[in-house]
Protein backbone atom coordinates (compact mmCIF):
# COMPACT_ATOMS: atom_id res chain seq x y z
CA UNK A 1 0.00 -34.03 30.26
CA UNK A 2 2.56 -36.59 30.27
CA UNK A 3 5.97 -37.14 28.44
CA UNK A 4 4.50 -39.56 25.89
CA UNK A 5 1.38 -37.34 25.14
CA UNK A 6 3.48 -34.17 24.50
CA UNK A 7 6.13 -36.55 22.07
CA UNK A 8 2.93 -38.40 20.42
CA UNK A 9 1.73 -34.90 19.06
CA UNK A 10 5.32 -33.61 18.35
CA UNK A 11 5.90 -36.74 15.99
CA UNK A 12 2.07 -36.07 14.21
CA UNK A 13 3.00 -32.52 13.96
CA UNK A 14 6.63 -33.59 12.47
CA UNK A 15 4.49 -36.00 10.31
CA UNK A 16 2.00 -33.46 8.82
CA UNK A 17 4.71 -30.63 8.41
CA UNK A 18 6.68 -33.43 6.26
CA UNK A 19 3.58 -34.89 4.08
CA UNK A 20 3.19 -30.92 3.00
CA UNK A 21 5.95 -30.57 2.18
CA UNK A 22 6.11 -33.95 -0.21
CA UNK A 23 2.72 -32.05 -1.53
CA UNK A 24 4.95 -29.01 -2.56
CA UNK A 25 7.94 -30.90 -4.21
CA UNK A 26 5.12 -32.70 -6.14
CA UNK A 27 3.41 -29.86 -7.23
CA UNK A 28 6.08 -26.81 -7.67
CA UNK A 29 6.98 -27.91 -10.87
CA UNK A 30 3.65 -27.71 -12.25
CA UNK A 31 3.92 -23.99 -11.13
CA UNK A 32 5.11 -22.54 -14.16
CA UNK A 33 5.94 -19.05 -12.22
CA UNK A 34 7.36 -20.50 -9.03
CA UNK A 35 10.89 -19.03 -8.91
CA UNK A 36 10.83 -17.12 -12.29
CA UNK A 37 9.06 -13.88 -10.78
CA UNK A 38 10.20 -10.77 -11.16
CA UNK A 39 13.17 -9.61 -8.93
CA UNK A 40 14.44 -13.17 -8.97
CA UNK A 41 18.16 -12.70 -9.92
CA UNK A 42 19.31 -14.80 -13.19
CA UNK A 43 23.03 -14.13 -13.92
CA UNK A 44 24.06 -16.48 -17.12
CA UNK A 45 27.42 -16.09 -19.10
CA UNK A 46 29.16 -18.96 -20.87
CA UNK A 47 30.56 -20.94 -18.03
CA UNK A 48 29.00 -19.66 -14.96
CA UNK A 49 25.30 -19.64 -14.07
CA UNK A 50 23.76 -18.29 -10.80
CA UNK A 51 20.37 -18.16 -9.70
CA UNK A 52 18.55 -17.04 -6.60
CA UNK A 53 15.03 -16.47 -6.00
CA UNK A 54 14.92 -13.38 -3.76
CA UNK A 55 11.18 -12.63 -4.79
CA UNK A 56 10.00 -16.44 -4.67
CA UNK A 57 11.80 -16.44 -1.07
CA UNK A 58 9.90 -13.68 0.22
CA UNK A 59 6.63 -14.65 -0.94
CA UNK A 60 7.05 -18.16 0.82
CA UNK A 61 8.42 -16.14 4.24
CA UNK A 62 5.51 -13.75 3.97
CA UNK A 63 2.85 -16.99 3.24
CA UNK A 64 4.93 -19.19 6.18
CA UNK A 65 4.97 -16.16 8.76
CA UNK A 66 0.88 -15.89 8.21
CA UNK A 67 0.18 -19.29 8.79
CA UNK A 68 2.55 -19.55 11.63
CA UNK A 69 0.74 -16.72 12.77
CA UNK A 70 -2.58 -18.08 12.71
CA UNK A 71 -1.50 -21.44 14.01
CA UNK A 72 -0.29 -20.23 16.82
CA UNK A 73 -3.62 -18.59 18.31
């Protein structure tokens, strides 16, 4: 397999990992429990907000590990 074989599938792989994830930005927000699950931490007070979605965050690992997973075989 040449150099420009090997680079021609890198750059359709690049392209394909980068139209999905268009796909999700486009769709999250119709998602309406995306990133409000429980054991998402929420901490709001009057001038100070913070927000990170530990449970969202795993679920998307645990989802991204299995497909890698099944990719790769």
């Amino acid at each position: 397999m040449g150099l420009w074989t090997g680079f021609g599938k890198m750059l359709i792989v690049l392209g394909l990992v980068v139209t999905a994830v268009g796909i999700l930005l486009v769709i999250a927000p119709k998602v309406p429990w995306l990133g409000r699950l429980p054991g998402d931490i929420a901490i709001k007070k009057e001038h100070f907000h913070f927000y990170f979605p530990l449970t969202t965050c795993i679920i998307i690992s645990i989802i991204l590990s299995v497909l890698f997973y099944l990719f790769r075989k």
